[in-house]
C-alpha atoms as a PDB file:
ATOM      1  CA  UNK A   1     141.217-117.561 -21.588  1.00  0.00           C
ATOM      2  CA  UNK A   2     138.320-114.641 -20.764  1.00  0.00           C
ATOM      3  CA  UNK A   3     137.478-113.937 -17.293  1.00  0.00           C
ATOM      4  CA  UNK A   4     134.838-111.752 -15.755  1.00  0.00           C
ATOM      5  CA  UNK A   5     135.864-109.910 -12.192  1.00  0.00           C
ATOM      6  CA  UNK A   6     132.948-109.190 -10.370  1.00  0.00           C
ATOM      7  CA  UNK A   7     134.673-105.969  -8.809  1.00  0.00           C
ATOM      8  CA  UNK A   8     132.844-103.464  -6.342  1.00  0.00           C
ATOM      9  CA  UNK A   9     135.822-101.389  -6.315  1.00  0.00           C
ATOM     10  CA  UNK A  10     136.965-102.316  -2.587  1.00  0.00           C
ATOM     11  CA  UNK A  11     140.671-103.670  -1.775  1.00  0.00           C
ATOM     12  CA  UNK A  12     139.942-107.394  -1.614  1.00  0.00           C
ATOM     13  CA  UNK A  13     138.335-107.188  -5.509  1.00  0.00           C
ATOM     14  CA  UNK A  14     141.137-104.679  -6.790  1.00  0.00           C
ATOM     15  CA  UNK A  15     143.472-107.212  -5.936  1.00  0.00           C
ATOM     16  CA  UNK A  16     141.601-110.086  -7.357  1.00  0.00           C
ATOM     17  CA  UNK A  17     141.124-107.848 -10.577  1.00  0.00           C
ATOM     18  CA  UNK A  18     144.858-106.961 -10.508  1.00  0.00           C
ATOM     19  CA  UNK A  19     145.430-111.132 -10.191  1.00  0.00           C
ATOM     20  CA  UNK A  20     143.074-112.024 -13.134  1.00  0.00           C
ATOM     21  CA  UNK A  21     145.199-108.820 -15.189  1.00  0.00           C
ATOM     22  CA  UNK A  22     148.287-110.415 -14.034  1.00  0.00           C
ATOM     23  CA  UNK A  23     147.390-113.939 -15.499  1.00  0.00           C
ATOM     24  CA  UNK A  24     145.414-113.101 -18.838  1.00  0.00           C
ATOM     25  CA  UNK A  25     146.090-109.305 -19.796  1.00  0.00           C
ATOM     26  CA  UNK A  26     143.954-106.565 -19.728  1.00  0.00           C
ATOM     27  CA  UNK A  27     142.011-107.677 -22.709  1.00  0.00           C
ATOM     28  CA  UNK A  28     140.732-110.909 -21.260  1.00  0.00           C
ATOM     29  CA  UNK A  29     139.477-109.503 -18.785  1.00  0.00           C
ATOM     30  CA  UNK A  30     135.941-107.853 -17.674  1.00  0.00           C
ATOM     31  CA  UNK A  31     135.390-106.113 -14.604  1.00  0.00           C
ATOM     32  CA  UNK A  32     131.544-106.152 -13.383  1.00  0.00           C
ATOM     33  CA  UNK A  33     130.216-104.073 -10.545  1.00  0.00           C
ATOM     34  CA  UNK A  34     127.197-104.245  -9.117  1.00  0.00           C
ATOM     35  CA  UNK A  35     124.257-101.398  -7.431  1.00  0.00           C
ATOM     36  CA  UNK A  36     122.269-103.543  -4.794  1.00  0.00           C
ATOM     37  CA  UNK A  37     120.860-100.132  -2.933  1.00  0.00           C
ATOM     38  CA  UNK A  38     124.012 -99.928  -0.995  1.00  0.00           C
ATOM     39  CA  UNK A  39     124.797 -97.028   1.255  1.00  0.00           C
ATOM     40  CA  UNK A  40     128.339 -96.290   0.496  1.00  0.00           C
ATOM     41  CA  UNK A  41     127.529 -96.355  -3.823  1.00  0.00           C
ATOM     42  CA  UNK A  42     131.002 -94.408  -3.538  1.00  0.00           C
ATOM     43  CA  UNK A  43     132.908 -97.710  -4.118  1.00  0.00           C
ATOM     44  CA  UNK A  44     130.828 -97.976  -7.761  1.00  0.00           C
ATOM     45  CA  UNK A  45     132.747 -94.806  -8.364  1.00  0.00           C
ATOM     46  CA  UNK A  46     136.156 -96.227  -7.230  1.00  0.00           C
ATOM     47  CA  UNK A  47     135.268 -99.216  -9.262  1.00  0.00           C
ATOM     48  CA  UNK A  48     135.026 -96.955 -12.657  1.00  0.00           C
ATOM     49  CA  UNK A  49     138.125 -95.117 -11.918  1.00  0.00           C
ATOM     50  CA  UNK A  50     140.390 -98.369 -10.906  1.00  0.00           C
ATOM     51  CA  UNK A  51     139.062-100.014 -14.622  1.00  0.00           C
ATOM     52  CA  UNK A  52     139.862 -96.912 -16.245  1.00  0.00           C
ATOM     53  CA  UNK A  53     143.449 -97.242 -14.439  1.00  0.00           C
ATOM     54  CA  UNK A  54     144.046-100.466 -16.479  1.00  0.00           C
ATOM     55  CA  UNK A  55     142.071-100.329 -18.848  1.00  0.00           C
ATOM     56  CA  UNK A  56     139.677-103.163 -18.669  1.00  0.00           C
ATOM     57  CA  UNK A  57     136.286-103.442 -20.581  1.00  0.00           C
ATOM     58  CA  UNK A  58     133.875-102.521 -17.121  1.00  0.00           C
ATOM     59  CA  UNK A  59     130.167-103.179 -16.901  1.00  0.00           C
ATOM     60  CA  UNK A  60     127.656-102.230 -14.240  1.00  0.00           C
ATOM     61  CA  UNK A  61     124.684-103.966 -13.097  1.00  0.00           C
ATOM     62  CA  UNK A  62     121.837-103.101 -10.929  1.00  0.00           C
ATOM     63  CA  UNK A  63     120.055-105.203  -8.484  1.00  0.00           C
ATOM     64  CA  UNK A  64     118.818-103.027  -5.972  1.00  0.00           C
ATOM     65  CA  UNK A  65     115.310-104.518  -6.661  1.00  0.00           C
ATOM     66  CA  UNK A  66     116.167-107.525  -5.372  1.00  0.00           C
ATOM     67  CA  UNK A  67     117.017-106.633  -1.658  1.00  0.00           C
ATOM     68  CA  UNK A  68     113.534-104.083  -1.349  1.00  0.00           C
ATOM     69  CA  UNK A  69     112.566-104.571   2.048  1.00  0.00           C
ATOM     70  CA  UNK A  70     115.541-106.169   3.381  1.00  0.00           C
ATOM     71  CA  UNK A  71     116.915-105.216   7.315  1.00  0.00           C
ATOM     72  CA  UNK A  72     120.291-105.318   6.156  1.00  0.00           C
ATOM     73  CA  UNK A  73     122.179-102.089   7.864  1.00  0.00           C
ATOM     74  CA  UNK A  74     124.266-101.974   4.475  1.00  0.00           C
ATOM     75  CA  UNK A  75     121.209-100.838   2.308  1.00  0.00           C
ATOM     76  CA  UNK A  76     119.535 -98.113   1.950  1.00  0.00           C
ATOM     77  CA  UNK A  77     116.047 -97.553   3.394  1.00  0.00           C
ATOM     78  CA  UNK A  78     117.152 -99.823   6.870  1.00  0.00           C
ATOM     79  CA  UNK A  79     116.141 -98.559   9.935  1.00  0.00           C
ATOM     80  CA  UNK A  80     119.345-100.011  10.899  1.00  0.00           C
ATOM     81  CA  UNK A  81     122.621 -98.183  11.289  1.00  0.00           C
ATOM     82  CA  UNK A  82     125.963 -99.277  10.894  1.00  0.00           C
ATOM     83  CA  UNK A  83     127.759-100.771  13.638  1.00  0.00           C
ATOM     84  CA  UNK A  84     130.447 -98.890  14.364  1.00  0.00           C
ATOM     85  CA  UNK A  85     132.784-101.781  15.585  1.00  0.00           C
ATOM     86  CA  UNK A  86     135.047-105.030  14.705  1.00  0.00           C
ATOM     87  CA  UNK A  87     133.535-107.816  13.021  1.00  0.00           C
ATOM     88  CA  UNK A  88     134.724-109.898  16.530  1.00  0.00           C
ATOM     89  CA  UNK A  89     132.392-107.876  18.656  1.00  0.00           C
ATOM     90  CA  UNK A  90     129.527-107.820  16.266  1.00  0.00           C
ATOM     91  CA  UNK A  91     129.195-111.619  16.096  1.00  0.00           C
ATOM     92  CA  UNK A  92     129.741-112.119  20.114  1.00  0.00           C
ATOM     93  CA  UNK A  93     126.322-110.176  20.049  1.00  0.00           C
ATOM     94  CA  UNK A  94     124.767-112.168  16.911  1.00  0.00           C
ATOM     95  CA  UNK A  95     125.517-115.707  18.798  1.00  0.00           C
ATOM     96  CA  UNK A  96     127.841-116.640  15.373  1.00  0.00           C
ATOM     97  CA  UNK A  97     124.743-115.307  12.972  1.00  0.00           C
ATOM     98  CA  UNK A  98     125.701-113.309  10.285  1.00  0.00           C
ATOM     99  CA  UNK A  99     126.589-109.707  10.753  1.00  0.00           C
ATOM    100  CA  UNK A 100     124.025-106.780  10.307  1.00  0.00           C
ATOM    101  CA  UNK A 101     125.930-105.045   7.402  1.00  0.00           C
ATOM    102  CA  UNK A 102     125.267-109.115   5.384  1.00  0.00           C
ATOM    103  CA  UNK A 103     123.301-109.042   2.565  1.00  0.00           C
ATOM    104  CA  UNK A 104     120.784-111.748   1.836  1.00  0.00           C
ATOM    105  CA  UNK A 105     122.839-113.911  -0.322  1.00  0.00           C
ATOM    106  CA  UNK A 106     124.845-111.478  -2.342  1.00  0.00           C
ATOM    107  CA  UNK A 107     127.829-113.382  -3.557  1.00  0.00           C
ATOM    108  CA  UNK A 108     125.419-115.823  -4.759  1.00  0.00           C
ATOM    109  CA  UNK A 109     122.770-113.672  -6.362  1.00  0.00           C
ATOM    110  CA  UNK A 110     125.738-111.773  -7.992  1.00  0.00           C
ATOM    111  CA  UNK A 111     127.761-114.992  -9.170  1.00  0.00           C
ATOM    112  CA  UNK A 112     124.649-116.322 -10.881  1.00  0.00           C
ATOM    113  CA  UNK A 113     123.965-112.951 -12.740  1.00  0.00           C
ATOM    114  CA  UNK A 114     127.707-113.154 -13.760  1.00  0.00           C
ATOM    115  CA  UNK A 115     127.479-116.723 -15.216  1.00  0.00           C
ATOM    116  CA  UNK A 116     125.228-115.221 -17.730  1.00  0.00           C
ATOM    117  CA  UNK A 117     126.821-112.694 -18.737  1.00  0.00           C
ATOM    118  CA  UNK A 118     130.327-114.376 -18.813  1.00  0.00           C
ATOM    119  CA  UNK A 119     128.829-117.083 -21.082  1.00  0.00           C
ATOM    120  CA  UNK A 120     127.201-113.891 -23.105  1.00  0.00           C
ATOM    121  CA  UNK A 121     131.083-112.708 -23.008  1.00  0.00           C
ATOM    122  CA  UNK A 122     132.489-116.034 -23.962  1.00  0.00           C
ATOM    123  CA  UNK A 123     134.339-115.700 -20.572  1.00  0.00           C
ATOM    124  CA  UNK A 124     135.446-119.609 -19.390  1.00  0.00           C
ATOM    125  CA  UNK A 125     136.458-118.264 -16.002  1.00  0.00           C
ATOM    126  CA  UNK A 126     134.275-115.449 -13.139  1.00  0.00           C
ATOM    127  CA  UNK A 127     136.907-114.170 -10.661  1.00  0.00           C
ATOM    128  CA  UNK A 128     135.500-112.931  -7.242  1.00  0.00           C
ATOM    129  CA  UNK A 129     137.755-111.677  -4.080  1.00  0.00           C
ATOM    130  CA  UNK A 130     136.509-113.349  -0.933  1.00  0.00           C
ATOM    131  CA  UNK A 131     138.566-114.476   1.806  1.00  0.00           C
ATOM    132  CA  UNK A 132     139.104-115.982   4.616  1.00  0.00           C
ATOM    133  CA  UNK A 133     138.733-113.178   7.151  1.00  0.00           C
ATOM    134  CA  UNK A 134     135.309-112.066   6.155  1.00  0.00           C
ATOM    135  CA  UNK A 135     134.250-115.847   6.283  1.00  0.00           C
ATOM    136  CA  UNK A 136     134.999-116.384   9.775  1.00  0.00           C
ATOM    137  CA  UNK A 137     132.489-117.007  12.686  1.00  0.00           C
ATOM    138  CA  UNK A 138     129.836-117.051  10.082  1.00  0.00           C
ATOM    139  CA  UNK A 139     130.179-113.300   9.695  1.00  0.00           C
ATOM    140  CA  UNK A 140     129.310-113.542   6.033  1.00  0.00           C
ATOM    141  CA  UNK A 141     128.577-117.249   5.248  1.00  0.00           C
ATOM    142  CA  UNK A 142     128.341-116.535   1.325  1.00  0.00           C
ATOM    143  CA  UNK A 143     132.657-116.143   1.599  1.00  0.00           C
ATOM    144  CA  UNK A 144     133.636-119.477   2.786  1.00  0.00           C
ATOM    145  CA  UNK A 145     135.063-122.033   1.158  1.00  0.00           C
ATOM    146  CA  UNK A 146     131.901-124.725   1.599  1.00  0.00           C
ATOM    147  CA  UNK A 147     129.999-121.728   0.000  1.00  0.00           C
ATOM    148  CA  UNK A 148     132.566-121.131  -3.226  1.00  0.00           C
ATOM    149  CA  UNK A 149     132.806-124.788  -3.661  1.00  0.00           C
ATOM    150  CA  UNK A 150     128.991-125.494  -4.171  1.00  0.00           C
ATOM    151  CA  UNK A 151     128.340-122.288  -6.435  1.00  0.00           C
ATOM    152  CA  UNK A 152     131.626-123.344  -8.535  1.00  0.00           C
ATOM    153  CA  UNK A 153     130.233-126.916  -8.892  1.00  0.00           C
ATOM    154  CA  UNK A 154     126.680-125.051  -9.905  1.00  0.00           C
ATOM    155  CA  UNK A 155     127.701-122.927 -12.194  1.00  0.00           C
ATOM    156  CA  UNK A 156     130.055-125.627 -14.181  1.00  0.00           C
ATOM    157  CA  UNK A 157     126.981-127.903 -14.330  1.00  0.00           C
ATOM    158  CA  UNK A 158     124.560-124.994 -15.067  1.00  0.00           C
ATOM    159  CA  UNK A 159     126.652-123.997 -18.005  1.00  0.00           C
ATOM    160  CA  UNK A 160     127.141-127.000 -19.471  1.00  0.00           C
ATOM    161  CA  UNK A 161     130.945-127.455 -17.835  1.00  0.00           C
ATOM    162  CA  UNK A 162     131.839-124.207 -19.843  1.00  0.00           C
ATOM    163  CA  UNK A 163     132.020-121.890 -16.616  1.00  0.00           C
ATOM    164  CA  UNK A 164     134.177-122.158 -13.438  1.00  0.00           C
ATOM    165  CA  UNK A 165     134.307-119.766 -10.351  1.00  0.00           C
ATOM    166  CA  UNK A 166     137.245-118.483  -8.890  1.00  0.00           C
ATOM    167  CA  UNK A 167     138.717-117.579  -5.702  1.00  0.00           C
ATOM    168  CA  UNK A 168     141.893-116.696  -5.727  1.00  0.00           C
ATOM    169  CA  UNK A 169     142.408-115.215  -2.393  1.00  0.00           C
ATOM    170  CA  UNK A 170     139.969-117.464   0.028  1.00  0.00           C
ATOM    171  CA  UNK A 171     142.694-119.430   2.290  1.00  0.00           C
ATOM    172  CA  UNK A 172     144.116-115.907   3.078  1.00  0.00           C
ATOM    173  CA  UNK A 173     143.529-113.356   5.426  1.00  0.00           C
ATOM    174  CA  UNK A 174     143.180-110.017   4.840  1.00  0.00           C
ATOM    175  CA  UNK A 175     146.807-109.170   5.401  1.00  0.00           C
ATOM    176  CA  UNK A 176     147.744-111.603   2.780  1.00  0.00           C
ATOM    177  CA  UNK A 177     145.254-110.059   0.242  1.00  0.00           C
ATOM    178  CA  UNK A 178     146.990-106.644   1.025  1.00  0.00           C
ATOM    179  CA  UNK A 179     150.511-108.006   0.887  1.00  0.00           C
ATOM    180  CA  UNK A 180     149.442-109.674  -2.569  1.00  0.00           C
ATOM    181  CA  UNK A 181     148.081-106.786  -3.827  1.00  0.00           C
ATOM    182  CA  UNK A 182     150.939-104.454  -2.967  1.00  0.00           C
ATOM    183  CA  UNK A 183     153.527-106.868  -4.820  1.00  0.00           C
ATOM    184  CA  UNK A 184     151.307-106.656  -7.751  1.00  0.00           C
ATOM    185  CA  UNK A 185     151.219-102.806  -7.326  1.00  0.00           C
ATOM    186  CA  UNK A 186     147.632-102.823  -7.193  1.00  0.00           C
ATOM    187  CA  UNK A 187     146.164 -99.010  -6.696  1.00  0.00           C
ATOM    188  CA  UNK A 188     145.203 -99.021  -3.346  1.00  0.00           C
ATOM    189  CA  UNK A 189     144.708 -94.997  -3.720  1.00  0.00           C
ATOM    190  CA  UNK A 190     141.758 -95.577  -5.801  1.00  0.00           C
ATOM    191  CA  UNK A 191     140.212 -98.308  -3.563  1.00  0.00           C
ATOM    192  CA  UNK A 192     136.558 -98.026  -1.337  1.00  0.00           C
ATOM    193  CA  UNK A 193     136.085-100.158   1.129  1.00  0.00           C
ATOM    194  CA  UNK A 194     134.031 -97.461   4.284  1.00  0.00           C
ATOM    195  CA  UNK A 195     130.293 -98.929   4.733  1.00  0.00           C
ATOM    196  CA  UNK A 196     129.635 -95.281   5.197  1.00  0.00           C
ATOM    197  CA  UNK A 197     129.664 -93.654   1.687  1.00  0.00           C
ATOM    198  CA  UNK A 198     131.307 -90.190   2.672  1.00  0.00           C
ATOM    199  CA  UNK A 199     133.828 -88.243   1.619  1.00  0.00           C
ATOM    200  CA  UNK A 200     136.540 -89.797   3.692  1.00  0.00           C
ATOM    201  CA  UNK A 201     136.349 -93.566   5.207  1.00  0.00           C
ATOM    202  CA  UNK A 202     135.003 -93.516   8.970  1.00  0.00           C
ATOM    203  CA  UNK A 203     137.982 -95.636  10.125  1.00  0.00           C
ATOM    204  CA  UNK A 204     135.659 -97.325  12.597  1.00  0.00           C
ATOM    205  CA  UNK A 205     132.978 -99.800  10.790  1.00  0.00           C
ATOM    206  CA  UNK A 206     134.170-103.289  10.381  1.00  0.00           C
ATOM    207  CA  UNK A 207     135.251-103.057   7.099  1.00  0.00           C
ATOM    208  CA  UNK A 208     137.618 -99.811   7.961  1.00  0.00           C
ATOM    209  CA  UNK A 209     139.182-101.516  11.091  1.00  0.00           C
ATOM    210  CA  UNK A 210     139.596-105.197   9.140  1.00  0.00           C
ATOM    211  CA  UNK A 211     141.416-102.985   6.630  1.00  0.00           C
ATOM    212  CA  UNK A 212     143.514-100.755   8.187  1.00  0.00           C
ATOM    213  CA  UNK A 213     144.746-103.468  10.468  1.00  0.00           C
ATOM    214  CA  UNK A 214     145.583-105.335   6.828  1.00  0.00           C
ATOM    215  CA  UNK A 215     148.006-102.359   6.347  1.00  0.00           C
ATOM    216  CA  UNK A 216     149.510-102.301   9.072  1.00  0.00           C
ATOM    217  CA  UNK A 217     150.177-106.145   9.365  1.00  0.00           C
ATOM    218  CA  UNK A 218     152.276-105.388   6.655  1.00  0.00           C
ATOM    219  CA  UNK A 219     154.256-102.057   7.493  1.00  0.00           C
ATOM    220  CA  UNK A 220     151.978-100.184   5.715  1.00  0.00           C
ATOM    221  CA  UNK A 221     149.644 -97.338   6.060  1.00  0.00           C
ATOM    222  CA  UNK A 222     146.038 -97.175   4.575  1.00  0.00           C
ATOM    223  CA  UNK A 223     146.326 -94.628   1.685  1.00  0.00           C
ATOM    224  CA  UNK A 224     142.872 -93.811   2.292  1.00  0.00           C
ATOM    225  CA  UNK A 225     143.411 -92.991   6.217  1.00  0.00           C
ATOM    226  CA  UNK A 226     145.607 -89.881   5.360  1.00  0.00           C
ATOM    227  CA  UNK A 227     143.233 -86.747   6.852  1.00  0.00           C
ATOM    228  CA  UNK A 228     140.942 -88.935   7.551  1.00  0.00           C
ATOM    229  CA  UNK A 229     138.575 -88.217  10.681  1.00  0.00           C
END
C-alpha cells in the first residue's frame, strides 16, 4: 500500500505523516507540500527538514497562481493582516463565516492536485491532517467531516475506485492530534505552524494559541515557544 501525505510541515500534518510512516514504512510513503503565496513559506522549510528526518521521498508543488487576487489575510499581497486572536473571537465577528486567514478552497484544490499525482505515484491511498478543531463554527469549512466525505467519494469515482482520501485525525481535537503525535514521537522541534513567517512563532495568531493550548492540554510545553517573544 503507497500513500501520498499532503504535508505543509505544521503539527497537525507531521503527525498525520508520522501515522501514514507508522502504518506503511517510510518507503510507501510520499510527503507533498504545497506554495499557495502564503506568508509564513517558513513551514515549506520545516516541511523539507521533517522528510529529511525520516526519510520519505518529498515533493513540492506550487499553486500560488491560483489564489492571485484573493483577500485572504494568509497570502501574500492582502491588504489584510493577521488577526492576532483565537479562532473563537474571530468567528463571533464573522457571524460563523469562515475566518480571514481561510483560503478559497485549499484542501480541495490541493486534494485534487494530489489525486493526480498519487495515481502518477501508483499511491492507492492521499493522507491529509485535518481535524476537528479547525472545522468548528465554520472556521475553515474545507476540514469537516461533510467536506472529507464528499472529496473522498470524488476522488474514488474520479479515479476509477483506485484512490481514497484519508483523515486520520478528523473526530479529534487538537489536543488529541498532539497527544497522538507525541506517542508516535513525532518531531515537534522541527514543526511550523505561526501564520506569521518569522524567525520565532508570534504565540498570538490563531494557529499559535490553538497550538500551544494543544500542549499544554497534555502537560506539555510547545518546543517552539522556548525564547519565543
Amino acid at each position: 500500500m503507497k500513500a501520498l501525505v499532503l504535508f505543509s510541515g505544521g503539527a497537525d500534518s507531521t503527525t498525520c505523516l508520522a501515522m501514514a510512516i507508522n502504518a506503511y514504512g517510510t518507503e510507501e510513503v510520499t510527503a507533498l507540500s504545497v506554495s499557495y503565496g502564503q506568508k509564513h513559506s517558513r513551514e515549506l522549510q520545516s516541511a523539507k527538514e521533517i522528510a529529511a528526518y525520516y526519510g520519505v521521498s518529498h515533493r513540492q508543488l506550487d499553486l500560488a497562481a491560483l489564489f492571485e487576487g484573493s483577500d485572504c489575510s494568509l497570502l501574500i499581497g492582502t491588504a489584510q493582516e493577521i488577526p492576532k486572536e483565537s479562532y473563537a473571537h474571530q468567528l463571533k465577528k464573522t457571524g460563523g463565516k469562515p475566518v480571514s486567514t481561510y483560503v478559497p478552497f485549499r484542501n480541495g484544490l490541493f486534494l485534487s492536485a494530489a489525486a493526480a499525482i498519487a495515481l502518477s505515484l501508483g499511491c492507492s491511498e492521499i493522507w491529509y491532517g485535518a481535524h476537528q478543531d479547525d472545522a468548528a463554527g465554520n472556521a475553515y469549512p474545507d476540514c469537516s467531516t461533510a467536506f472529507h466525505q464528499a472529496m473522498n467519494q470524488a476522488i474514488y469515482l474520479g479515479s476509477g475506485e483506485q484512490l481514497k482520501v484519508v483523515a486520520p485525525l478528523i473526530q479529534k481535537n487538537k489536543a488529541e492530534v498532539i497527544a497522538l503525535g507525541t506517542e508516535l514521537q513525532a518531531p515537534y522541534h522541527l514543526t511550523w505552524s505561526c501564520y506569521e513567517g518569522s524567525v520565532k512563532p508570534c504565540g498570538r495568531c490563531g494557529t499559535c494559541l490553538d497550538r500551544i493550548a494543544a500542549f499544554q492540554a497534555n502537560g506539555l510545553k510547545d518546543p517552539l515557544m522556548e525564547g519565543a517573544e
